[in-house]
C-alpha atoms as a PDB file:
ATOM      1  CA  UNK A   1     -11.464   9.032 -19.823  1.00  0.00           C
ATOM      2  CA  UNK A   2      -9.281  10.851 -17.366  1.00  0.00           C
ATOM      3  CA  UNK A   3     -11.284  13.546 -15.187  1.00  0.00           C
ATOM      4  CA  UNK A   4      -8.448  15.289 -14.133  1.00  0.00           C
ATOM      5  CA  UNK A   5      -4.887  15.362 -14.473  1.00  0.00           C
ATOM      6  CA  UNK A   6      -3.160  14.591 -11.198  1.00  0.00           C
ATOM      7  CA  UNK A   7       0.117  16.211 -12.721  1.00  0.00           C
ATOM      8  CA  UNK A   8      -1.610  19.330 -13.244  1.00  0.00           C
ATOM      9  CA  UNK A   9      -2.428  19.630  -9.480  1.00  0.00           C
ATOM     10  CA  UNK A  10       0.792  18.106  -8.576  1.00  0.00           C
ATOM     11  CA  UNK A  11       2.015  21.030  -6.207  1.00  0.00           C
ATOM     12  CA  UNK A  12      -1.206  20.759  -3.889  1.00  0.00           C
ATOM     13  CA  UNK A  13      -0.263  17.176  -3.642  1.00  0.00           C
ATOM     14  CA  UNK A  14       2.818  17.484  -1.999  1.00  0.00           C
ATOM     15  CA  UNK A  15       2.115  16.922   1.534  1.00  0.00           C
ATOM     16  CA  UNK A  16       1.018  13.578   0.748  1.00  0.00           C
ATOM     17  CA  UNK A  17       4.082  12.899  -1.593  1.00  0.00           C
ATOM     18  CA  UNK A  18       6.421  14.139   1.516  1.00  0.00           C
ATOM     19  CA  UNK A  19       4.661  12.038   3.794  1.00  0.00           C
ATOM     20  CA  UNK A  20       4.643   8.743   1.166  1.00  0.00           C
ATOM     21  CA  UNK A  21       8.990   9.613   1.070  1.00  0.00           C
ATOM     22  CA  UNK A  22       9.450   9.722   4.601  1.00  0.00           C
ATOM     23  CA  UNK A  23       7.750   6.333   5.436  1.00  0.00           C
ATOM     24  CA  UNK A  24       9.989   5.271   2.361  1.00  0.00           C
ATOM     25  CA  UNK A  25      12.785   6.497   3.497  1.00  0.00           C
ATOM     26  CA  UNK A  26      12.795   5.604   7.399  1.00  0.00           C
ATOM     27  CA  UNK A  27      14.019   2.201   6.494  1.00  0.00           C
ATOM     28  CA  UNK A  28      12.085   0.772   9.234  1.00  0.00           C
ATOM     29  CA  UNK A  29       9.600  -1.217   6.813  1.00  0.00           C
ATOM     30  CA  UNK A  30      11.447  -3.354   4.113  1.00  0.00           C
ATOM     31  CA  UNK A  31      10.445  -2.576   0.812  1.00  0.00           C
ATOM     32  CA  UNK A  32       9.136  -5.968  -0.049  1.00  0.00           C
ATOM     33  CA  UNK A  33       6.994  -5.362   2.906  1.00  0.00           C
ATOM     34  CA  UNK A  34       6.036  -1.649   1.671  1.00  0.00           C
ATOM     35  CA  UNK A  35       5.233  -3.301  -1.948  1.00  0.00           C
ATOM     36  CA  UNK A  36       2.694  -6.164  -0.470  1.00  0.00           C
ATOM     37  CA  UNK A  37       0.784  -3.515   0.863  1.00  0.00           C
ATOM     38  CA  UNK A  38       0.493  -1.227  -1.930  1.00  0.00           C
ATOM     39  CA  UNK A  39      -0.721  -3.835  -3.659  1.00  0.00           C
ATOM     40  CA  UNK A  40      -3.080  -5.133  -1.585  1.00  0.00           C
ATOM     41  CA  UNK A  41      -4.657  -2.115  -0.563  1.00  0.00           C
ATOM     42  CA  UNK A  42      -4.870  -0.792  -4.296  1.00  0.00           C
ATOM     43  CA  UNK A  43      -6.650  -4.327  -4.676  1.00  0.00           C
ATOM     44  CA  UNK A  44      -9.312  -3.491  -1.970  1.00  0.00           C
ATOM     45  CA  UNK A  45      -9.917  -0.092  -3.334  1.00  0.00           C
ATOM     46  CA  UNK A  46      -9.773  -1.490  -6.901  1.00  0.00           C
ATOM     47  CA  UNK A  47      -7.640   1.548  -8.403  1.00  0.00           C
ATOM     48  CA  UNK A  48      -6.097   0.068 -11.508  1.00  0.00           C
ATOM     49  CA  UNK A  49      -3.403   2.952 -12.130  1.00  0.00           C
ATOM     50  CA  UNK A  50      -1.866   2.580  -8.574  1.00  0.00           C
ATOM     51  CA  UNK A  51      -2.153  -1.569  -9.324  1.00  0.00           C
ATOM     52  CA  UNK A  52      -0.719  -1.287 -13.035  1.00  0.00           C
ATOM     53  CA  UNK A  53       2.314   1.204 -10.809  1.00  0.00           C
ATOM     54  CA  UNK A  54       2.561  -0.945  -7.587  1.00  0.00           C
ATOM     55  CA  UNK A  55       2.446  -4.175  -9.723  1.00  0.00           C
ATOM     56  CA  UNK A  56       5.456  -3.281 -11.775  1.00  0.00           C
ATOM     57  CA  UNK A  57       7.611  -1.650  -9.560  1.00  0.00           C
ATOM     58  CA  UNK A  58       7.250  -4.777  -7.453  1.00  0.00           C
ATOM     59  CA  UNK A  59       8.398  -6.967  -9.949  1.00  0.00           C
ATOM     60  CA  UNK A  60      11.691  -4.585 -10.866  1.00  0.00           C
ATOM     61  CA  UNK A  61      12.410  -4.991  -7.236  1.00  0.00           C
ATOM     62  CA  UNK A  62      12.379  -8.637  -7.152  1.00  0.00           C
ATOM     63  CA  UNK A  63       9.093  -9.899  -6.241  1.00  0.00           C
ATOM     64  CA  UNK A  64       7.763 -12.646  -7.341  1.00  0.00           C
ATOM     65  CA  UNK A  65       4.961 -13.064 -10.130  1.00  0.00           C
ATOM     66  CA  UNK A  66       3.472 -16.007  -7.912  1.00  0.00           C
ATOM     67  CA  UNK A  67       3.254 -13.911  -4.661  1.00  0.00           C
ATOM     68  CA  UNK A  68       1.604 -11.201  -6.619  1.00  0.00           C
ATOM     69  CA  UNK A  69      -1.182 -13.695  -7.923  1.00  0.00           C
ATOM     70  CA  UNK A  70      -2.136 -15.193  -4.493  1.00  0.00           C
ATOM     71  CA  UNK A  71      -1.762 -11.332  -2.907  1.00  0.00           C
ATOM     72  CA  UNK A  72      -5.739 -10.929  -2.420  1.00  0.00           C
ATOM     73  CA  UNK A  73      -5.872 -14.814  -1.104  1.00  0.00           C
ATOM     74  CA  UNK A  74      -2.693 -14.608   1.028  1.00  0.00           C
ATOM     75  CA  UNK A  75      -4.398 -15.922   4.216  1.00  0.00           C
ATOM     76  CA  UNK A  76      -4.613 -19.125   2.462  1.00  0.00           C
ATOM     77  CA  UNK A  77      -0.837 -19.487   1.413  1.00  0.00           C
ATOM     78  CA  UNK A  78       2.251 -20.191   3.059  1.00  0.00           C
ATOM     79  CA  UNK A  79       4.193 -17.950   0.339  1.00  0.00           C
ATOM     80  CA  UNK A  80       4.357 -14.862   3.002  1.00  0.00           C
ATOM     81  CA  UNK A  81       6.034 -14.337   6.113  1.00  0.00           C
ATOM     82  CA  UNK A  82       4.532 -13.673   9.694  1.00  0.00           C
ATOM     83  CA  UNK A  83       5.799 -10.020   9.661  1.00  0.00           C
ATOM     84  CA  UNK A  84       4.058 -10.324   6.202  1.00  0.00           C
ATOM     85  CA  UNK A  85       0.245 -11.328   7.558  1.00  0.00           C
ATOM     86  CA  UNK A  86       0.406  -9.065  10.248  1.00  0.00           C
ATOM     87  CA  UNK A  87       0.742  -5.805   8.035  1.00  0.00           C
ATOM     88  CA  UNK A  88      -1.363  -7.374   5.380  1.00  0.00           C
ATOM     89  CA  UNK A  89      -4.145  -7.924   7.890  1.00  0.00           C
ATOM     90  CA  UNK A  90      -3.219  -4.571   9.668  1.00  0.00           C
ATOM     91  CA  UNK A  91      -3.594  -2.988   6.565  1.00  0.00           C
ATOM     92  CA  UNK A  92      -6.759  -4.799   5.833  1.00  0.00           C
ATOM     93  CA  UNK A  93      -8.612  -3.256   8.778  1.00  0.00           C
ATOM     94  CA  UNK A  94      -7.559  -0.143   8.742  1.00  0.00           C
ATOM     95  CA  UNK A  95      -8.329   0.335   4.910  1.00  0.00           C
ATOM     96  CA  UNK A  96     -11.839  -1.355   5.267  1.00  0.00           C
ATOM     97  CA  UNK A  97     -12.701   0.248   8.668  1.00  0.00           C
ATOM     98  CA  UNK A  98     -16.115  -1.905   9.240  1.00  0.00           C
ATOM     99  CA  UNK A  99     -16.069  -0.166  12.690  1.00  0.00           C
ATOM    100  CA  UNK A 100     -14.859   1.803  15.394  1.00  0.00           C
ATOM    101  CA  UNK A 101     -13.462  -1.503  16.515  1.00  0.00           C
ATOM    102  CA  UNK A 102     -12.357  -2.613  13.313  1.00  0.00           C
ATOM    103  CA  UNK A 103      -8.491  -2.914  14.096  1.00  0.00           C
ATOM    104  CA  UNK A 104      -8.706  -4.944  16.950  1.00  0.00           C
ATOM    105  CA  UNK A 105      -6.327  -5.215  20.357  1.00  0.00           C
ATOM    106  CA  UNK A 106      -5.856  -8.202  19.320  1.00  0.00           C
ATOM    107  CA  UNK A 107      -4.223  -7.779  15.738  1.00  0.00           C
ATOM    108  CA  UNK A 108      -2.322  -4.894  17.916  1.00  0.00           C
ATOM    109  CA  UNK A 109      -0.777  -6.923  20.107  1.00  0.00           C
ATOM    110  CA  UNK A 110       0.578  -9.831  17.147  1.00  0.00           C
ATOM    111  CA  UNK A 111       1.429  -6.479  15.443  1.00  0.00           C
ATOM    112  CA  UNK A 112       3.790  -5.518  18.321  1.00  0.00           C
ATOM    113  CA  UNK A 113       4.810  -8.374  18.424  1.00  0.00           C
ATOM    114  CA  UNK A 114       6.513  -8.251  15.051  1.00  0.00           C
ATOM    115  CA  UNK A 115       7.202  -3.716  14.658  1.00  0.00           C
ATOM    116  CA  UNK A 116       8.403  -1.454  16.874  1.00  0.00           C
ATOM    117  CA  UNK A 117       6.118   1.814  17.343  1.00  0.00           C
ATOM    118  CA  UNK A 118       7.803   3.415  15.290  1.00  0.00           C
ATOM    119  CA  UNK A 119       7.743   0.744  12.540  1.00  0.00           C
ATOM    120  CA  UNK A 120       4.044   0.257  13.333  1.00  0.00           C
ATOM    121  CA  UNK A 121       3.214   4.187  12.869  1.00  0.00           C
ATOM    122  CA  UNK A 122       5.133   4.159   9.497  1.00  0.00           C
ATOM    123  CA  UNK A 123       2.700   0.767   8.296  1.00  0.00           C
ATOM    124  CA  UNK A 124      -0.117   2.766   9.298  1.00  0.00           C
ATOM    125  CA  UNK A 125       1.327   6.383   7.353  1.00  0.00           C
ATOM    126  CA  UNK A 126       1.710   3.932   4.455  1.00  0.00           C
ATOM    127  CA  UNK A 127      -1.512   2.786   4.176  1.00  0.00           C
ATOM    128  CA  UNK A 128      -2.898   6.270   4.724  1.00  0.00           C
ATOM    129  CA  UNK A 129      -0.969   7.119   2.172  1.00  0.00           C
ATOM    130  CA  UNK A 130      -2.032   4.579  -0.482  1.00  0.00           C
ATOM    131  CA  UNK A 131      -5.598   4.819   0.308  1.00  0.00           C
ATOM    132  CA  UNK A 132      -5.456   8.467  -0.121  1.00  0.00           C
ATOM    133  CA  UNK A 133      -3.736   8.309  -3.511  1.00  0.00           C
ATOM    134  CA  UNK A 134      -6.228   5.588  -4.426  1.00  0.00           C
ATOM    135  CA  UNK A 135      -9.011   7.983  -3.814  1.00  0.00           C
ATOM    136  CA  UNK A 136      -7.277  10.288  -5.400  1.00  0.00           C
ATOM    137  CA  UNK A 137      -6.779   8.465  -8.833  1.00  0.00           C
ATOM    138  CA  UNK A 138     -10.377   6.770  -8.671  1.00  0.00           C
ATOM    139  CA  UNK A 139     -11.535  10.389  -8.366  1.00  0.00           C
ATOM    140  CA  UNK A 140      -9.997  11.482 -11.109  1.00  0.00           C
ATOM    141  CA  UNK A 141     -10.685   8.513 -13.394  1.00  0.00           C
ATOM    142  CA  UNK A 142      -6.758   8.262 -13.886  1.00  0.00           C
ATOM    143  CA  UNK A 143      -5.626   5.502 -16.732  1.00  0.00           C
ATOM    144  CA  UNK A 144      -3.783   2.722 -15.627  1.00  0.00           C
ATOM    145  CA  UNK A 145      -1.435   0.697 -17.543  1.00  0.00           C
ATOM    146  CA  UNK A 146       1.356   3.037 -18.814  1.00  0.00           C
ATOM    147  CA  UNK A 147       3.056   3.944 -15.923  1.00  0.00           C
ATOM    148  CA  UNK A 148       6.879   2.942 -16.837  1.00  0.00           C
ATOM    149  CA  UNK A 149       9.144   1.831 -13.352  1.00  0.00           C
ATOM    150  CA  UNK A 150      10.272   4.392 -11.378  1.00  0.00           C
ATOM    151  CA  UNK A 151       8.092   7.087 -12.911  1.00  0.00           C
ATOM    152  CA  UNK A 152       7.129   8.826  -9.466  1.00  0.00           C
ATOM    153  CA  UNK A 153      10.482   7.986  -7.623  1.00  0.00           C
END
């Protein structure tokens, strides 16, 4: 059962849901892109409403079913592009954060490599953004598996 409802405190939650519409919006990450990491990073944190919302919304946008399945093995498929890895793995690290050295100058430089700065900062505002609302919806306890597409958009 639900601890809170999110909706409820919906207005002290808009800084984060500005923030989560301008990475959106910039159009510098493609929303395939944007999807992956939702996903991925709702899979790390293990918050089943923001799965059960990324998971669908993914699929009305054209992803595939079989990407989706491999998503938490996607090191070991050829199903994703380069540009693909990079943010997954970028997003890895900076959602797992083993240590002050956890996103490494390495994974930087393939990163630039494949974003601009700006396109880089908006990966990173995404994933800050997801883990936040992951937090937020484990915190809460929030139910996943009604959320109907394009509920919160």
């Amino acid at each position: 059962m639900s601890r809170f409802a999110i909706q409820r405190h919906y207005k002290s939650m808009m800084p984060l849901v500005e923030l989560d519409k301008q990475v959106h919006n910039a159009g510098r990450l493609e929303p395939r892109l944007m999807d992956l990491v939702l996903m991925r990073i709702s899979q790390i944190n293990g918050c089943a409403y923001c799965l059960d919302m990324h998971s669908k919304d993914a699929r009305a946008a054209g992803e595939t079913e079989q990407r989706l399945y491999v998503l938490p093995a996607w090191r070991e498929t050829t199903l994703f592009s380069e540009r693909e890895r990079i943010a997954l793995a970028w997003a890895e690290e900076l959602t797992e954060l083993a240590s002050h050295d956890a996103v490494s100058d390495a994974l930087y430089e393939q990163a630039r490599q494949h974003f601009d700065e700006e396109a880089l900062v908006d990966l990173t505002l995404l994933v800050v953004t997801i883990n936040s609302w992951n937090r937020i919806n484990i915190a809460a306890r929030t139910i996943g598996g009604s959320y109907k597409v394009g509920q919160h958009g």
